[in-house]
C-alpha atoms as a PDB file:
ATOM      1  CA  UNK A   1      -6.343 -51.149  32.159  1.00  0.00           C
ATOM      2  CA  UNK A   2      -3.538 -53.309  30.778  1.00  0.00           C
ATOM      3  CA  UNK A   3      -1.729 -56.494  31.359  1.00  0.00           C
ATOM      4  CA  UNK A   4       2.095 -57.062  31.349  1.00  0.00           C
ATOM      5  CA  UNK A   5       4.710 -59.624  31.486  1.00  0.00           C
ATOM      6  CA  UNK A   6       5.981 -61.413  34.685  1.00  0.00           C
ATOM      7  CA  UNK A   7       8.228 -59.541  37.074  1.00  0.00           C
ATOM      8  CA  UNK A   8       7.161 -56.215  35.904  1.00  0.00           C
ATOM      9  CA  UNK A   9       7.131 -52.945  38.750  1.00  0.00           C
ATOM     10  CA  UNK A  10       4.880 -50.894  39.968  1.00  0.00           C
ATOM     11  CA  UNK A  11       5.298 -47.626  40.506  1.00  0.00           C
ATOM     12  CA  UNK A  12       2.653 -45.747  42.491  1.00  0.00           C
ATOM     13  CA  UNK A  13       3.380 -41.842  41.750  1.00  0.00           C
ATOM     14  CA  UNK A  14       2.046 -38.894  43.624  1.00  0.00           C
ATOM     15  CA  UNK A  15       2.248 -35.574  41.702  1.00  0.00           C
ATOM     16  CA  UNK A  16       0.894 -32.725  44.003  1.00  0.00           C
ATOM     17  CA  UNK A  17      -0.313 -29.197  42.339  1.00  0.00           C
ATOM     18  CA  UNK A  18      -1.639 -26.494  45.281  1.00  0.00           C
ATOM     19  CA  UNK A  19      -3.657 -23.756  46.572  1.00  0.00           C
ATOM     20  CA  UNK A  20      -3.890 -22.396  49.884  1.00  0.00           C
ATOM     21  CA  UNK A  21      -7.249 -21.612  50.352  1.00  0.00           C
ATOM     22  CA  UNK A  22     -10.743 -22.675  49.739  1.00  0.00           C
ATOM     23  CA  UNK A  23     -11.292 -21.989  46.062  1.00  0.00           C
ATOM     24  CA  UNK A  24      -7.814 -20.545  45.122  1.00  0.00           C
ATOM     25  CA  UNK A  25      -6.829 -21.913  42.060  1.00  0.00           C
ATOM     26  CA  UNK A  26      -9.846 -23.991  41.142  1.00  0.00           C
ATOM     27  CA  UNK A  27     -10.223 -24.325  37.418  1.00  0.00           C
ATOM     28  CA  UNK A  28     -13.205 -23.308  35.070  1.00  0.00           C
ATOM     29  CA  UNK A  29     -15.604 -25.804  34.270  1.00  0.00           C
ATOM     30  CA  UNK A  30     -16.166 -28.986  34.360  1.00  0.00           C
ATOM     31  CA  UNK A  31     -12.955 -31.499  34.336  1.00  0.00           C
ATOM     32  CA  UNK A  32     -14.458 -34.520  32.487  1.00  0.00           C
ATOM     33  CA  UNK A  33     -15.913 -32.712  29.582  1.00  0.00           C
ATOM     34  CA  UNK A  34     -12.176 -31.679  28.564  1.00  0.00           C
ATOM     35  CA  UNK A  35     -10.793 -35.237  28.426  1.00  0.00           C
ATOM     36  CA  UNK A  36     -10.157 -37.363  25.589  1.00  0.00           C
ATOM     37  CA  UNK A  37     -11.971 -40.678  25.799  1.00  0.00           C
ATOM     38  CA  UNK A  38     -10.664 -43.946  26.943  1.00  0.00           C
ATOM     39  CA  UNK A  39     -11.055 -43.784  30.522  1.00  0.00           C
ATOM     40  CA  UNK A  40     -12.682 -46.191  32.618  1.00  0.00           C
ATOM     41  CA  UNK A  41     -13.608 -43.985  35.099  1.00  0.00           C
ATOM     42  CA  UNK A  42     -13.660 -39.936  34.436  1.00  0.00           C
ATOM     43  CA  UNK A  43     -15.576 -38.573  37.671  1.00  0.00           C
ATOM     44  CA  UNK A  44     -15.466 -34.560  38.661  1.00  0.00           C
ATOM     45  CA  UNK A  45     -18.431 -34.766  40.357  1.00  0.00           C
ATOM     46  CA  UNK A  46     -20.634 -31.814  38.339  1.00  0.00           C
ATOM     47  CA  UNK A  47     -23.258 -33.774  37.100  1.00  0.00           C
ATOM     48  CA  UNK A  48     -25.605 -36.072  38.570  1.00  0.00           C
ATOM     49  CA  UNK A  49     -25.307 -37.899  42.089  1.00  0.00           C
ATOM     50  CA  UNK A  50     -21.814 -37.852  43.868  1.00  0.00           C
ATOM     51  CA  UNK A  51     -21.261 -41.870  42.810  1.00  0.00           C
ATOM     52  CA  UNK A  52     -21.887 -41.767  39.252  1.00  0.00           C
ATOM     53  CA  UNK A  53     -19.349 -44.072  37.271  1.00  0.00           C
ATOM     54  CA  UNK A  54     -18.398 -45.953  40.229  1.00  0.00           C
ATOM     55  CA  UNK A  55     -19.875 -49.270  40.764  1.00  0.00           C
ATOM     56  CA  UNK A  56     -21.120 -48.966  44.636  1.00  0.00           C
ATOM     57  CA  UNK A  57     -20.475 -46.452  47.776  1.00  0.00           C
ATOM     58  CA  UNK A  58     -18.899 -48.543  51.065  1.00  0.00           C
ATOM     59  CA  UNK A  59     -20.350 -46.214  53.889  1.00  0.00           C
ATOM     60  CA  UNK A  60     -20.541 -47.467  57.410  1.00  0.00           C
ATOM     61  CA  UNK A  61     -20.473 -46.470  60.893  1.00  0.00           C
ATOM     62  CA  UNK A  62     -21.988 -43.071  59.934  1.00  0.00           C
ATOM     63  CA  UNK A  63     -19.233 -42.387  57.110  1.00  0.00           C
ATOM     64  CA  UNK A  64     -21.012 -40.037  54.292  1.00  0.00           C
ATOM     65  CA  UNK A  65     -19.634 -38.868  50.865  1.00  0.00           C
ATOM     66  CA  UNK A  66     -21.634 -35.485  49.303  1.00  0.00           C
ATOM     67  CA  UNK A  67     -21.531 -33.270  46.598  1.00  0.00           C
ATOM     68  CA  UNK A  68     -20.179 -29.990  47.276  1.00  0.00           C
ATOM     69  CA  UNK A  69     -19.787 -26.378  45.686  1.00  0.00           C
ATOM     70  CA  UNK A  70     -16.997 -25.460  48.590  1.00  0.00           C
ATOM     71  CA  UNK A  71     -13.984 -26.068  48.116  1.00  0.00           C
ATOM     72  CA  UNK A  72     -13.741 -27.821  44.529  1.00  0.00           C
ATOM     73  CA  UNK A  73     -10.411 -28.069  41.975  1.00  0.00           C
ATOM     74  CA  UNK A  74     -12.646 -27.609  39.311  1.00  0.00           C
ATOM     75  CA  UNK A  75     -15.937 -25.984  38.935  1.00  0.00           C
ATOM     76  CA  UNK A  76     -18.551 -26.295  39.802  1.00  0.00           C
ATOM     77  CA  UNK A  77     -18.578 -29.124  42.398  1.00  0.00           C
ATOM     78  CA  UNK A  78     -16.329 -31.923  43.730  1.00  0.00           C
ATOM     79  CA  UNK A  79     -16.746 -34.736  46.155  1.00  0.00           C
ATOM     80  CA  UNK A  80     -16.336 -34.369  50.049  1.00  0.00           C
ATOM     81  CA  UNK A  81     -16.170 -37.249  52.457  1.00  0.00           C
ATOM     82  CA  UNK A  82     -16.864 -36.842  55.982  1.00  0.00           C
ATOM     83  CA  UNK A  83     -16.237 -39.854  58.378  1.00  0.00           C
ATOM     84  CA  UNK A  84     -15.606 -40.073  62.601  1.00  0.00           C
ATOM     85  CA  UNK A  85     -12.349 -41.964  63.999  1.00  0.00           C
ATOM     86  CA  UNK A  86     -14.133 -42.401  67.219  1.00  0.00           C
ATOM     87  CA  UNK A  87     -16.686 -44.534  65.602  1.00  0.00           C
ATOM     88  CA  UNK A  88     -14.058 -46.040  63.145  1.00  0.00           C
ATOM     89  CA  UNK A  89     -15.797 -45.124  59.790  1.00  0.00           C
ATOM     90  CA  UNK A  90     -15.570 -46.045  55.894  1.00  0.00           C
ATOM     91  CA  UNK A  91     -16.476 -43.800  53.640  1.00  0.00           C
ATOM     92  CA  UNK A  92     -15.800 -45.194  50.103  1.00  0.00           C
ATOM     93  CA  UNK A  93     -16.257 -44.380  46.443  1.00  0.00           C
ATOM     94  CA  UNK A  94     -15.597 -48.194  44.696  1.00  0.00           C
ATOM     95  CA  UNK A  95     -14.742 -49.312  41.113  1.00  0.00           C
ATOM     96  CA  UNK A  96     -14.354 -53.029  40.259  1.00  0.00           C
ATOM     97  CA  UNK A  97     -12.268 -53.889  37.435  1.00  0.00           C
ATOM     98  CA  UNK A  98     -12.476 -57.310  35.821  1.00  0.00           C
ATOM     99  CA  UNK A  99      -8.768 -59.094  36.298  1.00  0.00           C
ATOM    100  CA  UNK A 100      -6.750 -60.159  36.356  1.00  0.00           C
ATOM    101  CA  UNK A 101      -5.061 -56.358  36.438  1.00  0.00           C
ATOM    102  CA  UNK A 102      -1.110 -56.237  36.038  1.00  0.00           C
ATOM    103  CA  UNK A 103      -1.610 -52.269  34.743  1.00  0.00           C
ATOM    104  CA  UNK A 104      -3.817 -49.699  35.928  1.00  0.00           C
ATOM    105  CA  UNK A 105      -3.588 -45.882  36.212  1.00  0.00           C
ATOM    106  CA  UNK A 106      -5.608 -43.972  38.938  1.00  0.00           C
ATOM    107  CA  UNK A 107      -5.510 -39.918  38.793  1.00  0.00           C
ATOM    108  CA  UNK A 108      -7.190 -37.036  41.468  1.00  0.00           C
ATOM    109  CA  UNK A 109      -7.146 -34.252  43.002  1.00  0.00           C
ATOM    110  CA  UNK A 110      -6.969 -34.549  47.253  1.00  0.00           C
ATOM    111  CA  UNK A 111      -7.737 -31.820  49.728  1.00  0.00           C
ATOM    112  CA  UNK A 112      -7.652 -32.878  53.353  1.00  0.00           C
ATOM    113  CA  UNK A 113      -9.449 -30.244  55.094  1.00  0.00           C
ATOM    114  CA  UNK A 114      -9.667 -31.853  59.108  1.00  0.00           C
ATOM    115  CA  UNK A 115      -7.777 -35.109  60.179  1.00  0.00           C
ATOM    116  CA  UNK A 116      -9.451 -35.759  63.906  1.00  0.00           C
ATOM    117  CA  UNK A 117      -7.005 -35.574  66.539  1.00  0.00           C
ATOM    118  CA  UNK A 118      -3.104 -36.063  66.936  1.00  0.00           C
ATOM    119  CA  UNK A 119      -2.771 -39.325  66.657  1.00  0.00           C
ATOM    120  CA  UNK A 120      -5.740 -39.979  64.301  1.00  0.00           C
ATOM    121  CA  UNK A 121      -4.871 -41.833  61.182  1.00  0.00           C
ATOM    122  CA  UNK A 122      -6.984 -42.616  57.922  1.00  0.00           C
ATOM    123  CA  UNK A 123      -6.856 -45.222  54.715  1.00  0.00           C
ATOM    124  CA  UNK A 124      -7.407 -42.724  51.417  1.00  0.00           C
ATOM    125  CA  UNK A 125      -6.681 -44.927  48.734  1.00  0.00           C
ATOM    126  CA  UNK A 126      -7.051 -49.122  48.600  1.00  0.00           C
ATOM    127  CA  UNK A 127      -6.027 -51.212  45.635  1.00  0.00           C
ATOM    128  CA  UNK A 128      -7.497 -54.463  46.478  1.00  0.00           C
ATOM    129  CA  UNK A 129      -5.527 -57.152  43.345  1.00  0.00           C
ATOM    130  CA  UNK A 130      -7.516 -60.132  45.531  1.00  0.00           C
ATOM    131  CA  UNK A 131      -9.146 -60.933  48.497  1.00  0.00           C
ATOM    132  CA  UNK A 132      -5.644 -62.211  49.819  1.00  0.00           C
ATOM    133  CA  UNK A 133      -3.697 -58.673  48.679  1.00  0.00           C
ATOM    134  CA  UNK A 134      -4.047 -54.451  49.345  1.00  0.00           C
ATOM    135  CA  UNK A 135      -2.224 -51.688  49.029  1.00  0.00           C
ATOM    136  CA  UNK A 136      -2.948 -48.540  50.330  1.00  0.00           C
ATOM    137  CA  UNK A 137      -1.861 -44.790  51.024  1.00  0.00           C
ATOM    138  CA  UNK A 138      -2.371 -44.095  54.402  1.00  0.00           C
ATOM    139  CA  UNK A 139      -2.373 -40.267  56.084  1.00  0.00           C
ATOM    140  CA  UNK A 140      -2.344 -39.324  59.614  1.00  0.00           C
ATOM    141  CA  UNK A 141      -2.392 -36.385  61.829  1.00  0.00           C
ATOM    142  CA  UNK A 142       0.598 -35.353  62.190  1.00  0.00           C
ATOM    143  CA  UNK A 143       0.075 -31.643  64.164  1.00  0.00           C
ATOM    144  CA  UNK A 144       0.663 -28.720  61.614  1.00  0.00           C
ATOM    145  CA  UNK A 145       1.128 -31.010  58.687  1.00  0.00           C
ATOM    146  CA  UNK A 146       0.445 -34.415  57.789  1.00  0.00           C
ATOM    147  CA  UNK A 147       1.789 -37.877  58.059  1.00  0.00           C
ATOM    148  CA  UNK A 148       1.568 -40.500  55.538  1.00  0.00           C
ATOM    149  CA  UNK A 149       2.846 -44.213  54.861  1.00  0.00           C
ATOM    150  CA  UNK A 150       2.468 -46.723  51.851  1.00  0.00           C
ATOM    151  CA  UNK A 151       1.178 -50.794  53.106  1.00  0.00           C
ATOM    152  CA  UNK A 152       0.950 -53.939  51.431  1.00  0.00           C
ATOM    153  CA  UNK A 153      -1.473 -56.205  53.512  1.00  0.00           C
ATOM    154  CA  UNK A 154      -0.952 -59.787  52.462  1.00  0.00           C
ATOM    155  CA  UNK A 155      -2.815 -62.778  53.870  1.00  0.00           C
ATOM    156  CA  UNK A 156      -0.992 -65.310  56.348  1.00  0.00           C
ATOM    157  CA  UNK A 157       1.749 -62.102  57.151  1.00  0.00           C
ATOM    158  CA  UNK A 158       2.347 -59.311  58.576  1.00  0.00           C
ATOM    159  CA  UNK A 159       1.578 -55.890  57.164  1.00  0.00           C
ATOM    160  CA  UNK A 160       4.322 -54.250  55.772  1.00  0.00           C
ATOM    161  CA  UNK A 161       4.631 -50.653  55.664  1.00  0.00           C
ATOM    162  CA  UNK A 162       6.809 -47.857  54.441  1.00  0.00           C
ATOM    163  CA  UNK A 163       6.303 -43.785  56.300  1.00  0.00           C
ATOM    164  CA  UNK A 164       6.652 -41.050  53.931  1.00  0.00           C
ATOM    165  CA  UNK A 165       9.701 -39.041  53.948  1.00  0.00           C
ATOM    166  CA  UNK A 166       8.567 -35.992  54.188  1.00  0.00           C
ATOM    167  CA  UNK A 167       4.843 -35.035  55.455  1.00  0.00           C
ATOM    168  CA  UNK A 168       2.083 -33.409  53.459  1.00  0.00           C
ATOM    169  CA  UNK A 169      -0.098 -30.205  53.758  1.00  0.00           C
ATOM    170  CA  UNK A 170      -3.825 -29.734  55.109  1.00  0.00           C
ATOM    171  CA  UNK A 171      -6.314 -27.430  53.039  1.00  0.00           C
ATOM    172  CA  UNK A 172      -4.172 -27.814  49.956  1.00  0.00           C
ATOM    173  CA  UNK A 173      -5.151 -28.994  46.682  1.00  0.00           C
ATOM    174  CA  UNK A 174      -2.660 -32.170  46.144  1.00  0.00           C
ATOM    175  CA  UNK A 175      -3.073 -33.977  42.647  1.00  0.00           C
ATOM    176  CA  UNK A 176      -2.665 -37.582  42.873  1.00  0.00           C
ATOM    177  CA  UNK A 177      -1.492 -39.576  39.773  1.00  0.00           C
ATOM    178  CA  UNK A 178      -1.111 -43.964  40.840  1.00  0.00           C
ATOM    179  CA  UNK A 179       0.628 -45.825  37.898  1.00  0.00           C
ATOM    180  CA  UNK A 180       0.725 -49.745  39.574  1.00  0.00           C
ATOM    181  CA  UNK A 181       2.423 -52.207  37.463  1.00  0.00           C
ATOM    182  CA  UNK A 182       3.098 -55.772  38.764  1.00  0.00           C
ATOM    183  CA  UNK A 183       2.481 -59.378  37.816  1.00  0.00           C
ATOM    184  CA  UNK A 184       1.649 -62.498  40.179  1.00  0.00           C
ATOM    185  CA  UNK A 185       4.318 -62.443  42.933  1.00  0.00           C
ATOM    186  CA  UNK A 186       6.565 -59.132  42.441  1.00  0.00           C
ATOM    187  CA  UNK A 187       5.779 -55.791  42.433  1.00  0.00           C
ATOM    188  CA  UNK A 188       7.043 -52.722  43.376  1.00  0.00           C
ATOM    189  CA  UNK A 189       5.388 -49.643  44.972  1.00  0.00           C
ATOM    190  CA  UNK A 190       7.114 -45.865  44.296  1.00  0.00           C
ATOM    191  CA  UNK A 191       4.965 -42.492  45.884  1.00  0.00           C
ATOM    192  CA  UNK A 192       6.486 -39.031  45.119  1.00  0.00           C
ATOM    193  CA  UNK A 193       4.225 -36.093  45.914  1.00  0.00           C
ATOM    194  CA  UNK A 194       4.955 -32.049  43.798  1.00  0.00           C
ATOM    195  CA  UNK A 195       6.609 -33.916  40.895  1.00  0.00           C
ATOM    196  CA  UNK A 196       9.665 -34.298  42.329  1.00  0.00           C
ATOM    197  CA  UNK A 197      11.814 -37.109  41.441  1.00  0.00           C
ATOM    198  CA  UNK A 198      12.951 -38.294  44.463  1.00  0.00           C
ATOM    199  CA  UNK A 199      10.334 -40.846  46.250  1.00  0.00           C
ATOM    200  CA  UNK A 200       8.093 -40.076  48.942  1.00  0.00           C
ATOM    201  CA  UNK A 201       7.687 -43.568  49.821  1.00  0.00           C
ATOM    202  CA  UNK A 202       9.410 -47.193  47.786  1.00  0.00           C
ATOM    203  CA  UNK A 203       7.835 -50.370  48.674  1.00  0.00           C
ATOM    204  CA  UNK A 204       8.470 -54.108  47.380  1.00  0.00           C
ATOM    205  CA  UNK A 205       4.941 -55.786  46.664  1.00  0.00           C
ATOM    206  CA  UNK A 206       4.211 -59.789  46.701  1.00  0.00           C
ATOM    207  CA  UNK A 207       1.320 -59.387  44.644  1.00  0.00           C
ATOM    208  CA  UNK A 208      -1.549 -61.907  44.319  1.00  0.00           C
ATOM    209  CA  UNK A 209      -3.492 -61.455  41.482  1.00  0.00           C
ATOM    210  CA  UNK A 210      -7.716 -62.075  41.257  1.00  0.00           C
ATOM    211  CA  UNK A 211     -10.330 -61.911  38.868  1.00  0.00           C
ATOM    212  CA  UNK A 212     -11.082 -58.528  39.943  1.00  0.00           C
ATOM    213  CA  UNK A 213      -9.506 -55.849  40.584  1.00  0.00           C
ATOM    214  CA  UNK A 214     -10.762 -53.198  43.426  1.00  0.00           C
ATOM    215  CA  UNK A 215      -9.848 -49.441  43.397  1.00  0.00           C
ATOM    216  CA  UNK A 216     -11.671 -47.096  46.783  1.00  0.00           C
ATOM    217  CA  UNK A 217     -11.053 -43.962  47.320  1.00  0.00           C
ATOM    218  CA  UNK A 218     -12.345 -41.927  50.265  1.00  0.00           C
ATOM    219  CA  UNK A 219     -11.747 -42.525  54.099  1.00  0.00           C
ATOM    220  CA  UNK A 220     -11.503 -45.704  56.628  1.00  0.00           C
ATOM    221  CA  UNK A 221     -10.671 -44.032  59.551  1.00  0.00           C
ATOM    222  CA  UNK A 222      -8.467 -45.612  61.796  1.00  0.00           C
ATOM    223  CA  UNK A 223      -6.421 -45.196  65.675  1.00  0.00           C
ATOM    224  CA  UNK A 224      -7.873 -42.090  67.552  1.00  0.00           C
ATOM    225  CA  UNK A 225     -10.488 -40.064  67.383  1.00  0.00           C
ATOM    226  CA  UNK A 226     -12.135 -36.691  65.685  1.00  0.00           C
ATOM    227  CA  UNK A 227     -13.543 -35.560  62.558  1.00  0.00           C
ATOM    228  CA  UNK A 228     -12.071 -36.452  58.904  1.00  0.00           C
ATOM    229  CA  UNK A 229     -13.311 -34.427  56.200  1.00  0.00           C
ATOM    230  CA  UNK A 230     -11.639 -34.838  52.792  1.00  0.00           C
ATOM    231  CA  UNK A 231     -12.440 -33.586  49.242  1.00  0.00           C
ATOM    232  CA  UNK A 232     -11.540 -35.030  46.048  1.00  0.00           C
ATOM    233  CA  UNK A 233     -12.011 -33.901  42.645  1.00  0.00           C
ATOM    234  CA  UNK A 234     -11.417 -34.880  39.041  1.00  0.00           C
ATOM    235  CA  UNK A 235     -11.049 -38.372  39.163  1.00  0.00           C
ATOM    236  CA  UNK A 236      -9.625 -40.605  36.445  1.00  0.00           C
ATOM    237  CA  UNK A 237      -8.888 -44.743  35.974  1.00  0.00           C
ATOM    238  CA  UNK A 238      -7.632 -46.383  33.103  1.00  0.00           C
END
């Protein structure tokens, strides 16, 4: 975590690296054991229970997050959340960061293995700078592939929200990398998925800044109904 000057961007990055099937192209061993130190957060999942190095779970309305051996990105386990639309779940892994945050980096693998019905939808990530500011990355079913949309939720308006500009792919390993840079009042929000250069999704931010800082990943289900599982590996804030 870092600070930086007024009027600095963010840019929220999305670097995607695949497999096809369940297990294809999973690396050896654990993830976390291979990193240099420094992070705030290094979580693969391997070794003790599924929420270690997080500061809480937020599960409701029957939303659950387990340990798993199938499918992982790394061996020999990774994280899979399960949570309904119909009942409108949250399943949530949560790290608080003491603010207020102007830098922060957020790494992982994603794998979205079901995404309910047609016009199901889900939150995966939520950066929470206050109680009065969010951003998230949200996906949605979107038939053979899969929809997805960066939001800024400020308090006293109205959401704003960017779709992605070009959809995503179920059962595939997808690697995540969020670099969000802003300061009180600007802000700027870039997504690009497969390390390509061109974005998947730009979006101005009005940031509000807070003493904390609030990073979940998982699923909050939303519009729709069905079945959401999603598994995420190799985790890494700083």
């Amino acid at each position: 975590m870092g600070r930086r000057p007024y009027g600095v961007l963010v840019a929220l990055s999305l670097a995607a690296a695949g497999c096809g099937s369940d297990g294809e192209g999973a690396s050896d061993g654990p993830f976390c054991k291979g990193r240099t130190a420094g992070h705030l957060l290094c979580a693969d999942f391997d070794e003790g229970p599924v929420e270690s190095g997080w500061d809480s779970l937020d599960l409701r309305s029957g939303g659950t997050i387990d340990t798993v051996t199938e499918p992982v990105r790394s061996s020999p386990n990774a994280a899979l959340v399960r949570a309904s639309a119909d009942a409108r779940a949250v399943a949530y892994l949560v790290k608080t960061l003491q603010g207020p945050v102007t830098q922060v980096h957020v790494a992982f693998d994603l794998r979205v293995e079901s995404a309910g019905n047609g016009d199901s939808g889900a939150t995966i990530l939520k950066l929470e700078t206050s109680a009065g500011h969010q951003v998230t990355f949200n996906v949605n079913n979107a038939g053979d592939a899969l929809g997805c949309s960066g939001a800024e939720f400020v308090a006293g308006a109205e959401p704003s929200s960017v779709v992605c500009a070009t959809p995503l792919s179920m059962a595939t390993w997808t690697r995540v990398d969020i670099e969000a840079n802003y300061a009180e009042g600007s802000g700027y929000v870039v997504i690009r998925v497969g390390g390509r250069s061109e974005a998947l999704v730009e979006l101005p931010l009005h940031a509000s800044l807070g003493t904390t800082f609030g990073v979940a990943l998982g699923v909050r289900t939303y519009v729709g109904g069905g079945r959401w599982q999603v598994a995420f590996d190799n985790v890494t804030i700083d």
